[in-house]
PDB file of N, CA and C in Angstrom:
ATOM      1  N   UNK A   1       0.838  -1.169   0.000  1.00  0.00           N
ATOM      2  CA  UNK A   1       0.000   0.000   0.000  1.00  0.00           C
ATOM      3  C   UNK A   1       0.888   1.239   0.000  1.00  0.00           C
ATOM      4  N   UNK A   2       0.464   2.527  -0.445  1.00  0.00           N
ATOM      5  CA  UNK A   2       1.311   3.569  -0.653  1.00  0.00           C
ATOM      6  C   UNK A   2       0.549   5.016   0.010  1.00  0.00           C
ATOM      7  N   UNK A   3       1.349   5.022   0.866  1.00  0.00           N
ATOM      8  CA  UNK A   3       0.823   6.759   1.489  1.00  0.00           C
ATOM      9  C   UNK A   3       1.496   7.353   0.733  1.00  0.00           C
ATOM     10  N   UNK A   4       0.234   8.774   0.517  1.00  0.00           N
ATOM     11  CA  UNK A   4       0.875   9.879   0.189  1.00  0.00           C
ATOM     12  C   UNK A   4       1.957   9.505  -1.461  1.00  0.00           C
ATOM     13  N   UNK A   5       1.499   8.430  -1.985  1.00  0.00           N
ATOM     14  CA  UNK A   5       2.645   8.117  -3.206  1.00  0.00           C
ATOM     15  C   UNK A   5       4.139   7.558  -2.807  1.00  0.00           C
ATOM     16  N   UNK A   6       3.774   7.596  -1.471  1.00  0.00           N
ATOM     17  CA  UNK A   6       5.336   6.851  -1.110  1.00  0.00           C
ATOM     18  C   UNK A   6       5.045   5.208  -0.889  1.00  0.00           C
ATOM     19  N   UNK A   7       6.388   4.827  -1.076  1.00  0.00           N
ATOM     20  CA  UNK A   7       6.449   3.223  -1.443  1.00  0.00           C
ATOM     21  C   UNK A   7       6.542   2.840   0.150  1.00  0.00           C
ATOM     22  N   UNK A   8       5.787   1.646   1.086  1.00  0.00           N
ATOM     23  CA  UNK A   8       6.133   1.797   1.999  1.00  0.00           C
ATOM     24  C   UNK A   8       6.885   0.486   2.330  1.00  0.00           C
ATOM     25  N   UNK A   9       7.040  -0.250   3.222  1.00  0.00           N
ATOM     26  CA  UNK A   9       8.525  -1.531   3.585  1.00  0.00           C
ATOM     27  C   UNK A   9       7.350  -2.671   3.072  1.00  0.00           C
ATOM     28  N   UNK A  10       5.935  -2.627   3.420  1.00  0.00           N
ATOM     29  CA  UNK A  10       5.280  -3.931   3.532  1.00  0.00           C
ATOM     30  C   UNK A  10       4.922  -3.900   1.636  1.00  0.00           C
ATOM     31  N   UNK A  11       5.413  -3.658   0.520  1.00  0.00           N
ATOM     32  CA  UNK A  11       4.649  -3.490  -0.375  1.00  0.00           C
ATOM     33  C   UNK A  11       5.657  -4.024  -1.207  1.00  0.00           C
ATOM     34  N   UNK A  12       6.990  -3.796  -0.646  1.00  0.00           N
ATOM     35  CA  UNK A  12       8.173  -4.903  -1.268  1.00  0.00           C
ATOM     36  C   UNK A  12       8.323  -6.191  -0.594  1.00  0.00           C
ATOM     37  N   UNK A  13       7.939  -6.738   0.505  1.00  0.00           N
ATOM     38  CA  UNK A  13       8.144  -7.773   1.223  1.00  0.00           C
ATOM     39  C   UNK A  13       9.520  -8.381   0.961  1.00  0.00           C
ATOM     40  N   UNK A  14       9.429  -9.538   0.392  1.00  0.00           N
ATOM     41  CA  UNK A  14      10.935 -10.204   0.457  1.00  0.00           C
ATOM     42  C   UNK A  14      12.316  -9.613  -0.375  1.00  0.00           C
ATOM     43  N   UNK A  15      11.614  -8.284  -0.886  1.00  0.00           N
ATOM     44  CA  UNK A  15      13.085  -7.562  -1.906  1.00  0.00           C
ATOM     45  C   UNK A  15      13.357  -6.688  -0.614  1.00  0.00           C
ATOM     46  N   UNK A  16      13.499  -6.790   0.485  1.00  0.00           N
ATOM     47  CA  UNK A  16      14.091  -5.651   1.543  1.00  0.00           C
ATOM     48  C   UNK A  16      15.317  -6.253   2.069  1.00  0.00           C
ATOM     49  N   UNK A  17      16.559  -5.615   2.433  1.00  0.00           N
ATOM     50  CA  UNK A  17      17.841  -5.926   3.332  1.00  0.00           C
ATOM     51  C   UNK A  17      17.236  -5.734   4.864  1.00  0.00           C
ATOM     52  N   UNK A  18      17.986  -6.299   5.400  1.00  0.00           N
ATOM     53  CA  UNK A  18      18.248  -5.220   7.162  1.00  0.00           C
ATOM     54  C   UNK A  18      19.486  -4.308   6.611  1.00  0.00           C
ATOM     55  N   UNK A  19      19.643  -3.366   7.433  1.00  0.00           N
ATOM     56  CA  UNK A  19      21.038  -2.639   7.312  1.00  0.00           C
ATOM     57  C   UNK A  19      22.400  -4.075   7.583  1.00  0.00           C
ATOM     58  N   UNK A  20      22.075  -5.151   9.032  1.00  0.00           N
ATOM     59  CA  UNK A  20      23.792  -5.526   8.934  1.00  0.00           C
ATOM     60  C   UNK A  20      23.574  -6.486   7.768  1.00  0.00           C
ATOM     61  N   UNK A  21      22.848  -7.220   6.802  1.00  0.00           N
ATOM     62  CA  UNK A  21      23.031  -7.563   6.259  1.00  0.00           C
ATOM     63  C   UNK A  21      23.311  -6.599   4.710  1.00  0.00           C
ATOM     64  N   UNK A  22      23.347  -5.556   4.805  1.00  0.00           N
ATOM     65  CA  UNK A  22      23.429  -4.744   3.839  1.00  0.00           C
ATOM     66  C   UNK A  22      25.538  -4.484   4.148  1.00  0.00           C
ATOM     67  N   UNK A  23      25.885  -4.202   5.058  1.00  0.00           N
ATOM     68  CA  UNK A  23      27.070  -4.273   6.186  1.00  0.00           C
ATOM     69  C   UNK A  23      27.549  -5.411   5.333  1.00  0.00           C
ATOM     70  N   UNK A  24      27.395  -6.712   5.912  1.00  0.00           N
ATOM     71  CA  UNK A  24      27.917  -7.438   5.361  1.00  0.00           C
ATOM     72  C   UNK A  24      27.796  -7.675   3.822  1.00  0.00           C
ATOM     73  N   UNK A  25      27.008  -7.445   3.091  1.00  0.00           N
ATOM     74  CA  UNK A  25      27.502  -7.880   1.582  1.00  0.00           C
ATOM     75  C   UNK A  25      28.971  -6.456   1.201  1.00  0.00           C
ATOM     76  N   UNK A  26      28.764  -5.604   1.695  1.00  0.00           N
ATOM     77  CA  UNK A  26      29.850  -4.907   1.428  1.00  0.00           C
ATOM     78  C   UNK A  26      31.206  -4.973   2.239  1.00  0.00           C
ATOM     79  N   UNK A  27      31.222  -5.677   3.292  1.00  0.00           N
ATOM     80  CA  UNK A  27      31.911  -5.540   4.305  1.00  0.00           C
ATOM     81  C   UNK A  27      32.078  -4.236   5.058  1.00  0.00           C
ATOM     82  N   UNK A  28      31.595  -3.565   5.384  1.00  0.00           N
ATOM     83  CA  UNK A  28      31.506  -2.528   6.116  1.00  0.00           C
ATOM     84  C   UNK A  28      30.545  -2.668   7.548  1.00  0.00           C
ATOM     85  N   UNK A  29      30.837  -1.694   8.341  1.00  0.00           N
ATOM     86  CA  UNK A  29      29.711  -1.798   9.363  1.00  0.00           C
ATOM     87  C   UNK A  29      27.939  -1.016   9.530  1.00  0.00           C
ATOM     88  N   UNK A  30      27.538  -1.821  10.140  1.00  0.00           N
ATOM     89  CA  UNK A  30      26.159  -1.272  10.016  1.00  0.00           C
ATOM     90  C   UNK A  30      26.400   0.619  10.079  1.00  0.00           C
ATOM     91  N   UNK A  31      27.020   0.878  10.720  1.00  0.00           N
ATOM     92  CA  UNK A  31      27.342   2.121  10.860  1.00  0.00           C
ATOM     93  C   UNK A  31      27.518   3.218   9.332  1.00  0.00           C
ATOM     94  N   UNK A  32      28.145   2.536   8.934  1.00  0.00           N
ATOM     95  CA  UNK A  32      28.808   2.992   7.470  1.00  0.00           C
ATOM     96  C   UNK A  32      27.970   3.319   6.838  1.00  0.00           C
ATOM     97  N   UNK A  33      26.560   2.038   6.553  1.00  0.00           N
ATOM     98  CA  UNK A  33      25.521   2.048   5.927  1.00  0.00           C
ATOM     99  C   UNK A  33      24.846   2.958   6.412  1.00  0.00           C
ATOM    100  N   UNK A  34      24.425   3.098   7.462  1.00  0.00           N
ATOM    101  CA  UNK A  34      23.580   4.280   7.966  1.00  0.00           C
ATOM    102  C   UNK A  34      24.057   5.979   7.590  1.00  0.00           C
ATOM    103  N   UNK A  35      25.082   5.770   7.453  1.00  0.00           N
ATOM    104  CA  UNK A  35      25.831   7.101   6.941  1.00  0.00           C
ATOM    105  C   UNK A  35      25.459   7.170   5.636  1.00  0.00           C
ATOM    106  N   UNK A  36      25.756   5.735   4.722  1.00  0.00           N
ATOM    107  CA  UNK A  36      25.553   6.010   3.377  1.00  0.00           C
ATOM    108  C   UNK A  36      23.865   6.851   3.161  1.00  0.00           C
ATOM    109  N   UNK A  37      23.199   6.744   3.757  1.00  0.00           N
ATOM    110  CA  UNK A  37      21.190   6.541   3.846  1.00  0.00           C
ATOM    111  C   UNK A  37      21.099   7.870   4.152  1.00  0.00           C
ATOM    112  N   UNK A  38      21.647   8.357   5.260  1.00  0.00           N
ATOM    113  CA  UNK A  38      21.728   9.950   5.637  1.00  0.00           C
ATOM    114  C   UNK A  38      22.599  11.073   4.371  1.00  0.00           C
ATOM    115  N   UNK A  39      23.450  10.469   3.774  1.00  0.00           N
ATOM    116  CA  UNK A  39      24.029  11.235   2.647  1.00  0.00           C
ATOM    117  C   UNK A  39      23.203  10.577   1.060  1.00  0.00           C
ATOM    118  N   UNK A  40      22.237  10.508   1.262  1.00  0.00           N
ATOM    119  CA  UNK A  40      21.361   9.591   0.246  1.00  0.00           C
ATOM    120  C   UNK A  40      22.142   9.216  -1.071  1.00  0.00           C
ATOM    121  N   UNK A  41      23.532   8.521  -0.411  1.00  0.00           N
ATOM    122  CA  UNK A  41      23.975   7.015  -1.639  1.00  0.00           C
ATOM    123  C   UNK A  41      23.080   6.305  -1.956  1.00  0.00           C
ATOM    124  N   UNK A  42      22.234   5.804  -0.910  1.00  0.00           N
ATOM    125  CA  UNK A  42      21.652   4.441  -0.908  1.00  0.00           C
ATOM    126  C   UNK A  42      20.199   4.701  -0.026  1.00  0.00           C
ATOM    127  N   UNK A  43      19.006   4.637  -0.618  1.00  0.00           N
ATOM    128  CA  UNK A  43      17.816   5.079  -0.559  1.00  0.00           C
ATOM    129  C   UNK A  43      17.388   3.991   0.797  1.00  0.00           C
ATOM    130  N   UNK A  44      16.319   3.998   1.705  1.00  0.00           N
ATOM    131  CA  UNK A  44      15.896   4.324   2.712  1.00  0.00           C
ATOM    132  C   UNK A  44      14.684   3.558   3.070  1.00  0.00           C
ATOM    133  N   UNK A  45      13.792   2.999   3.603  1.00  0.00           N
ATOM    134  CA  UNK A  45      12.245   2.460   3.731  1.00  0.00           C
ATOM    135  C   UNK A  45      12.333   2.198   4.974  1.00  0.00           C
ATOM    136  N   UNK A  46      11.469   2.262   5.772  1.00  0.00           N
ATOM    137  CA  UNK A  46      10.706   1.888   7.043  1.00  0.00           C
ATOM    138  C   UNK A  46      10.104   0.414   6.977  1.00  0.00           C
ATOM    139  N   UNK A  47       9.972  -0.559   7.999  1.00  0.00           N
ATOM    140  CA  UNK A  47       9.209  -1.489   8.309  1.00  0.00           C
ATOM    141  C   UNK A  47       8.220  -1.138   9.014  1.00  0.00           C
ATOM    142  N   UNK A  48       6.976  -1.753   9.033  1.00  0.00           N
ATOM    143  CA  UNK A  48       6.300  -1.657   9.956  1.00  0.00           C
ATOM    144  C   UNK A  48       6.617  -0.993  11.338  1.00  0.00           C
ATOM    145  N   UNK A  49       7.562  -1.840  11.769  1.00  0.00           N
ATOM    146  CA  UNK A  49       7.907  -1.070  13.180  1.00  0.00           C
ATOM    147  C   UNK A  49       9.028  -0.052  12.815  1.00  0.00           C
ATOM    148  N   UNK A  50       9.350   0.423  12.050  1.00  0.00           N
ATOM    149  CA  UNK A  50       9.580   1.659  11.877  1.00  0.00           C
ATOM    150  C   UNK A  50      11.414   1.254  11.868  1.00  0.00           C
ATOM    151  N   UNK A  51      12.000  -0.272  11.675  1.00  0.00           N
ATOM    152  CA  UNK A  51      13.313  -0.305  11.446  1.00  0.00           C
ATOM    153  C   UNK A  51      13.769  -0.068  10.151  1.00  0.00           C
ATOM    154  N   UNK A  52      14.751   0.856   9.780  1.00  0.00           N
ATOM    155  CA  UNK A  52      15.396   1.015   8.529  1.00  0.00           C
ATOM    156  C   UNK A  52      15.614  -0.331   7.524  1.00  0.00           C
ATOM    157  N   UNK A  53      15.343  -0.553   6.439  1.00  0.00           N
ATOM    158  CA  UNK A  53      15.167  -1.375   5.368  1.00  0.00           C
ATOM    159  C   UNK A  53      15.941  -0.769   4.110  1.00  0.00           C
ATOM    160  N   UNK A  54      16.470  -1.962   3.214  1.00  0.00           N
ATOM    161  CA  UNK A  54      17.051  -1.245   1.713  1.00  0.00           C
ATOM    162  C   UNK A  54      16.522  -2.325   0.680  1.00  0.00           C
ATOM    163  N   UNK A  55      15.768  -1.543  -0.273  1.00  0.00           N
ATOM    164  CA  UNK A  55      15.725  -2.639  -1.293  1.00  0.00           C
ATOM    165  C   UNK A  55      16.560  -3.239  -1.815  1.00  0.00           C
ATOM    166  N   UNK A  56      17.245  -4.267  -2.393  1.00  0.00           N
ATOM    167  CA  UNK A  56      17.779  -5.139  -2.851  1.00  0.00           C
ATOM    168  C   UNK A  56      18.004  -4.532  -4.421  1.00  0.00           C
ATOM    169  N   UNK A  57      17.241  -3.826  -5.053  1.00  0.00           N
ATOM    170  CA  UNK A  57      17.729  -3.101  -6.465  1.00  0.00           C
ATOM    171  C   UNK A  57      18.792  -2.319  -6.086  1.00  0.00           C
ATOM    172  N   UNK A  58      18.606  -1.311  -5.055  1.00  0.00           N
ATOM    173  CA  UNK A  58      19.211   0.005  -4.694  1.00  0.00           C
ATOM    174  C   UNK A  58      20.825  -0.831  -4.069  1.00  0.00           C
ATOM    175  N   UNK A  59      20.607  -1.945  -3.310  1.00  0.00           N
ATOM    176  CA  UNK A  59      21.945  -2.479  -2.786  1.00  0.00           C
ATOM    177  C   UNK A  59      22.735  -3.021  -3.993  1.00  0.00           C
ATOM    178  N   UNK A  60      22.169  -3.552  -5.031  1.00  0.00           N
ATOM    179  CA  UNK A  60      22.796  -4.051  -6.324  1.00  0.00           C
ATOM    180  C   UNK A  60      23.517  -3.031  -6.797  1.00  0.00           C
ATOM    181  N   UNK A  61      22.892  -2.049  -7.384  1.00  0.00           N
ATOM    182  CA  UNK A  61      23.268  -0.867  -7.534  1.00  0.00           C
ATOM    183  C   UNK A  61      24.312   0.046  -7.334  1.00  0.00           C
ATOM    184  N   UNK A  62      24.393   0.097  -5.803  1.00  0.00           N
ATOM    185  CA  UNK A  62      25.438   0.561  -5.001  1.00  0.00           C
ATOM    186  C   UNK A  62      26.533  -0.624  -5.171  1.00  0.00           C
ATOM    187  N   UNK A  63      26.518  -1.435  -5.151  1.00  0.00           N
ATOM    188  CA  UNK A  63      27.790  -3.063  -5.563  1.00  0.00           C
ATOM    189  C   UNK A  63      28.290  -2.406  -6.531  1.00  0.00           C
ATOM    190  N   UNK A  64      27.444  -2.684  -7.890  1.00  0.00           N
ATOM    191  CA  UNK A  64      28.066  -2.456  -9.264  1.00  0.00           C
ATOM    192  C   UNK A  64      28.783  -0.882  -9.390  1.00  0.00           C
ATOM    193  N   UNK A  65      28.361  -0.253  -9.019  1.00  0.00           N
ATOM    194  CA  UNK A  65      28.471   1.314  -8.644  1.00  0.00           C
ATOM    195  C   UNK A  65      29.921   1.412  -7.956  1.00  0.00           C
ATOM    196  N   UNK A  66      30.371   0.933  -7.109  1.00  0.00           N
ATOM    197  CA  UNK A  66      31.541   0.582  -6.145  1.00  0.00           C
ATOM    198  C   UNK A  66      32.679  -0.277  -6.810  1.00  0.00           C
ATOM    199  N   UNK A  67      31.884  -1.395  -7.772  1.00  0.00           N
ATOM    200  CA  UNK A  67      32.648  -2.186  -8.561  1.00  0.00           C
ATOM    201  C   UNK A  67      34.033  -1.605  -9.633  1.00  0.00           C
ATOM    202  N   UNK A  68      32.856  -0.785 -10.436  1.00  0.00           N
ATOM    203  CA  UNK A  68      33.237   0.441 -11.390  1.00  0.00           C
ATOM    204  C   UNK A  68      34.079   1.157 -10.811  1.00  0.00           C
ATOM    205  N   UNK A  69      34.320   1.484  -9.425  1.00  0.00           N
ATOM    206  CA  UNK A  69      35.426   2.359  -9.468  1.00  0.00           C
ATOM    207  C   UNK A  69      36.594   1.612  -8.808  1.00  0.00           C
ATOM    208  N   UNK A  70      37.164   0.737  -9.185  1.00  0.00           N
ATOM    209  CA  UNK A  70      37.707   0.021  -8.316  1.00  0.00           C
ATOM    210  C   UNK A  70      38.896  -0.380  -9.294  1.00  0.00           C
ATOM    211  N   UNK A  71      40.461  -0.188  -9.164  1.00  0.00           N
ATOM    212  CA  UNK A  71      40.567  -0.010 -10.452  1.00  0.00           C
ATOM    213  C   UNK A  71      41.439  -2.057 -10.206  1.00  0.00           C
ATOM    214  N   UNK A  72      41.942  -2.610 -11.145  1.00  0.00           N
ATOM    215  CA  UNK A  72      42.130  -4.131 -11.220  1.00  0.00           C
ATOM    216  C   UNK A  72      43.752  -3.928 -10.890  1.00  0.00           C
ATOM    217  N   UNK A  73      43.958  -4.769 -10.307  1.00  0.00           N
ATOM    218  CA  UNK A  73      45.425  -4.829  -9.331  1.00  0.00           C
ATOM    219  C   UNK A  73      46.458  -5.374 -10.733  1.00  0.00           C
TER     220      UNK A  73
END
């Protein structure tokens, strides 16, 4: 369902991260990620109870995105 035109956590169901699992596919800490969300790298959703969520497009995204600049040893 969508308030207001916004997408809300229950309307993607199984395409959502937690943040440490978002942490771990990059290796970084949950911390990091939360920084990335506040400097909007990496876009944002609520759960029900109101814990931070990332879609799974937007985490792909940010991978390949990170990939690209990475230069080959």
């Amino acid at each position: 369902m969508t308030v207001n035109g916004a997408m809300t956590a229950s309307d993607l169901n199984g395409d959502l991260l937690t943040r440490r699992q978002v942490a771990y596919l990059f290796g970084e800490t949950s911390a990091k990620v939360a920084m990335w969300a506040r400097r909007g790298r990496l876009p944002e959703v609520r759960d029900d109870a109101g814990k931070p969520r990332y879609r799974r497009a937007d985490v792909q995204e940010l991978l390949r995105a990170r990939a690209g600049r990475r230069r080959p040893s």
